[in-house]
C-alpha atoms as a PDB file:
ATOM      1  CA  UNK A   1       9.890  12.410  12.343  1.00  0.00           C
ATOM      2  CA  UNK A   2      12.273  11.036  14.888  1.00  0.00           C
ATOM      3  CA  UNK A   3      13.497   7.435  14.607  1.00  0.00           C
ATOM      4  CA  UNK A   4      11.246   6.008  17.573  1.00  0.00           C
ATOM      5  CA  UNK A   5       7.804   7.389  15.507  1.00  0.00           C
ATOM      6  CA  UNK A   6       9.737   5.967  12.431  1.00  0.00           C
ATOM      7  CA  UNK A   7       9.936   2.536  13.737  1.00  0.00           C
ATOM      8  CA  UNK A   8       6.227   2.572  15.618  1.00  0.00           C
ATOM      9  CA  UNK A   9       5.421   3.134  11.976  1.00  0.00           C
ATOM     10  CA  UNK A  10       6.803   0.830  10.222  1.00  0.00           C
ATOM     11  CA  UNK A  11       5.623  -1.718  12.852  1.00  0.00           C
ATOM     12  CA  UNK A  12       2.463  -1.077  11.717  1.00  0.00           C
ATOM     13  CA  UNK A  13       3.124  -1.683   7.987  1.00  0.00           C
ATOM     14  CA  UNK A  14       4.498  -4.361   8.489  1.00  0.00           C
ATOM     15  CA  UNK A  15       1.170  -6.273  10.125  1.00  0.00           C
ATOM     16  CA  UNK A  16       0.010  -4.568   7.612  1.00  0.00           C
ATOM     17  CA  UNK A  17       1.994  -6.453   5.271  1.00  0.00           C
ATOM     18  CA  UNK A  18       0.582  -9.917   7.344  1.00  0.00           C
ATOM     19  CA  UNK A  19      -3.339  -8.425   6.709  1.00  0.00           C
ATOM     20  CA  UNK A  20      -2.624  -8.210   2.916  1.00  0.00           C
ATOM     21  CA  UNK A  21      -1.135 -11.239   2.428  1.00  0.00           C
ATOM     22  CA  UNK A  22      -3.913 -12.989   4.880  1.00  0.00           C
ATOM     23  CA  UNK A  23      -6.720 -11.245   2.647  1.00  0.00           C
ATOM     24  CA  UNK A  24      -5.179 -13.059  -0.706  1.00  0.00           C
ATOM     25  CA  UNK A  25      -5.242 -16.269   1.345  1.00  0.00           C
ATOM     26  CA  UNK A  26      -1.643 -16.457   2.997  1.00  0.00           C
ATOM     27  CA  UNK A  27      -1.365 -16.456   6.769  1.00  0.00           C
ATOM     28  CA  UNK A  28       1.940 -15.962   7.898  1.00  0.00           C
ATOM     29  CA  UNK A  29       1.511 -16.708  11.255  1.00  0.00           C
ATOM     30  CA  UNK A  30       5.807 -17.244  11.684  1.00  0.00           C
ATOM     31  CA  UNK A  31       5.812 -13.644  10.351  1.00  0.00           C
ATOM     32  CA  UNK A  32       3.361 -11.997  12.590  1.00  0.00           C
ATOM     33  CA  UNK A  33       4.749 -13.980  15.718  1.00  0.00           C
ATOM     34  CA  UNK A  34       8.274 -12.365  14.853  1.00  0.00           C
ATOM     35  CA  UNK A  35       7.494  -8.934  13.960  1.00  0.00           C
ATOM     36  CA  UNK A  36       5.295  -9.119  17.316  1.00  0.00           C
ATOM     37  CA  UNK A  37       8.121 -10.339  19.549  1.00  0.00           C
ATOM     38  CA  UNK A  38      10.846  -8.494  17.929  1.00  0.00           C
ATOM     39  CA  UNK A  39       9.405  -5.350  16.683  1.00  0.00           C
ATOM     40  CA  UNK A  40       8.683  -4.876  12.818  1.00  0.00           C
ATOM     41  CA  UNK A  41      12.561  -3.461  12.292  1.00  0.00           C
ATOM     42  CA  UNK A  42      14.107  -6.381  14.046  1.00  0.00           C
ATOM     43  CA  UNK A  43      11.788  -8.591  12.298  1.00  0.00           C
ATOM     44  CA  UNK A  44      12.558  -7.256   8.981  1.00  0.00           C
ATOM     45  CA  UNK A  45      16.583  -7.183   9.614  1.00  0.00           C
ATOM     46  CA  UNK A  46      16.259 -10.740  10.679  1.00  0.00           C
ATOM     47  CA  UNK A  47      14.525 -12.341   7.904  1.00  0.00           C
ATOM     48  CA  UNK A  48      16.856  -9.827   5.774  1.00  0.00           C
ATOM     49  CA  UNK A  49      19.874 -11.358   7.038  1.00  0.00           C
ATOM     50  CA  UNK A  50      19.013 -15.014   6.417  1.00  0.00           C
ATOM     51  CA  UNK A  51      20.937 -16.546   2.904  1.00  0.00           C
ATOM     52  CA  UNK A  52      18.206 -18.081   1.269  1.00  0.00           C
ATOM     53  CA  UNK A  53      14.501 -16.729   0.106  1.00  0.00           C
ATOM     54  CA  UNK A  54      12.162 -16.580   3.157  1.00  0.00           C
ATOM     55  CA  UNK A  55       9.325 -19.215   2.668  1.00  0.00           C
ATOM     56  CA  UNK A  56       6.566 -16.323   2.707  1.00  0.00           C
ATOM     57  CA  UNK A  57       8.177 -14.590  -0.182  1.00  0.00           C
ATOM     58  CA  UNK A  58       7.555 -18.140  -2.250  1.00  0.00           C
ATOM     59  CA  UNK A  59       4.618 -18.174  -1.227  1.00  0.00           C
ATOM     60  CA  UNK A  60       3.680 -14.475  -2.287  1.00  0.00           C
ATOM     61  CA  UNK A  61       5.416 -15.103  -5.510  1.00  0.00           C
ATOM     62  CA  UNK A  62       3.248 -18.103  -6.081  1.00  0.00           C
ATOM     63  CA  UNK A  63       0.168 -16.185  -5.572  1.00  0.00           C
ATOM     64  CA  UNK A  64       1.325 -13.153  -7.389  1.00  0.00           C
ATOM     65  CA  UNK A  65       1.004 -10.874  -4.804  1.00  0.00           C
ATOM     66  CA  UNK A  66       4.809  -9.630  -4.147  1.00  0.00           C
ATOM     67  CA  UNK A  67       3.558  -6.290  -3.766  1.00  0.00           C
ATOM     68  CA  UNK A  68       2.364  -7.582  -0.264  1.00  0.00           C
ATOM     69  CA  UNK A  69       5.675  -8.770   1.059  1.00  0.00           C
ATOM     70  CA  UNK A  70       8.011  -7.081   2.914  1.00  0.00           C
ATOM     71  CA  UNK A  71      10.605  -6.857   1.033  1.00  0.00           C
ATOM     72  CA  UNK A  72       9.109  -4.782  -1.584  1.00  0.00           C
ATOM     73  CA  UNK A  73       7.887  -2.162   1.276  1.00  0.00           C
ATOM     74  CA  UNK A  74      11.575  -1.857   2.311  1.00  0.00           C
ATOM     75  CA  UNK A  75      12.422  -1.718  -1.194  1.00  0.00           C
ATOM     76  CA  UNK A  76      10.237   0.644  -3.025  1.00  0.00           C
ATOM     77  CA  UNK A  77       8.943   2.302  -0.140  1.00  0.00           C
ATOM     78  CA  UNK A  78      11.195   5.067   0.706  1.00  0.00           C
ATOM     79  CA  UNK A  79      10.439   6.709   3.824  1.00  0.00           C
ATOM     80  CA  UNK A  80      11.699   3.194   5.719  1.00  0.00           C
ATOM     81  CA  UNK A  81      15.258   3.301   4.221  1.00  0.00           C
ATOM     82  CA  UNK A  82      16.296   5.892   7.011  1.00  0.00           C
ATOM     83  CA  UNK A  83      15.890   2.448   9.219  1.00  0.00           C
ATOM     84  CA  UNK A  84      18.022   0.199   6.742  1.00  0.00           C
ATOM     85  CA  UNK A  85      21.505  -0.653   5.624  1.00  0.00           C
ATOM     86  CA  UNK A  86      22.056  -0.149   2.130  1.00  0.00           C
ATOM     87  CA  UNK A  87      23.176  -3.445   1.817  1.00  0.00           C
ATOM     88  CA  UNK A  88      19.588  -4.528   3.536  1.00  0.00           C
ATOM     89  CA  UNK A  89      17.738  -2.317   1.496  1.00  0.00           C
ATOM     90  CA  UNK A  90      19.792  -3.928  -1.856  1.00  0.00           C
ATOM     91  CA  UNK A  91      18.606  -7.382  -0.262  1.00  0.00           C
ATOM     92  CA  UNK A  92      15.339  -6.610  -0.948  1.00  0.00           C
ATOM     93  CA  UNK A  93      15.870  -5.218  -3.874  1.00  0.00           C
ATOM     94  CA  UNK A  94      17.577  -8.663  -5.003  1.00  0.00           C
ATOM     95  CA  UNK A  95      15.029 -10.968  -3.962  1.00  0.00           C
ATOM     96  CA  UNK A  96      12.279  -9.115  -5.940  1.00  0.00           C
ATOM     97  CA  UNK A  97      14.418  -9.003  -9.397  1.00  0.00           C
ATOM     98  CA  UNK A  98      15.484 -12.745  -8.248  1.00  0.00           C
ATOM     99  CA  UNK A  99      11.440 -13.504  -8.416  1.00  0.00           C
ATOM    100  CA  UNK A 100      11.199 -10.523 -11.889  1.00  0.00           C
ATOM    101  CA  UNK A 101       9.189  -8.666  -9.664  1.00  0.00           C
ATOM    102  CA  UNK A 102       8.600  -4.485 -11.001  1.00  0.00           C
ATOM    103  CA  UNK A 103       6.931  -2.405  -8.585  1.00  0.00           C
ATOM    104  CA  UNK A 104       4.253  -0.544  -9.834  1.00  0.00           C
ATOM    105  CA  UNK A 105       3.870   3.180 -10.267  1.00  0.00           C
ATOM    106  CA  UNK A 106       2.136   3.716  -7.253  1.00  0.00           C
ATOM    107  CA  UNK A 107       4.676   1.333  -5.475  1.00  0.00           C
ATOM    108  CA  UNK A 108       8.005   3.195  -6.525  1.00  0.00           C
END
C-alpha cells in the first residue's frame, strides 16, 4: 500500500477512534475538529508532540477505555508505524505505561 492509501486509512481510524470514545460517553469534539482540519497523521503528530498528557487521554483513562485512544492505535497497531517516528511511536507507548495501560491480545 502506498503512503497516500496509508494515510486515507489511518484518517479513518482515527474518527474512528472519536466514534468509540463518543459511544462510551466521551465526545472529543477538539479531537475530531483537528484530525478534520489537519488530516488524522498531522493530528496525531501534533497532539504527539505536545509535553504533557492530552486531556482526552485523562479522560479515556478515567473511563477505562484506553483501548479507544489514539495513542494505543499508534502504539499497538502496527501497520501505522510506517507513518511514525520511532520516537512518536515510543510517545505513545509512554503515555499508556504512564496510565499502566496493557493492550490486549487482540490489540498487540
Amino acid at each position: 500500500m502506498d503512503r497516500r492509501a496509508l494515510e486515507d486509512k489511518f484518517h479513518q481510524r482515527m474518527i474512528q477512534v472519536y466514534e468509540e470514545a463518543a459511544l462510551a460517553g466521551y465526545r472529543a469534539t477538539r479531537f475530531l475538529q483537528l484530525v478534520e482540519a489537519e488530516g488524522g497523521v498531522q493530528a496525531a503528530k501534533r497532539l504527539l508532540a505536545q509535553r504533557q498528557h492530552p486531556e482526552g487521554l485523562t479522560r479515556l483513562w478515567e473511563m477505562k477505555r484506553l483501548d479507544a485512544s489514539m495513542e494505543a492505535a499508534i502504539a499497538y497497531e502496527d501497520h501505522w508505524h510506517p507513518l511514525f517516528s520511532e520516537a512518536e511511536i515510543e510517545v505513545a507507548r509512554q503515555r499508556l505505561r504512564d496510565l499502566r495501560y496493557a493492550p490486549t491480545s487482540r490489540e498487540s
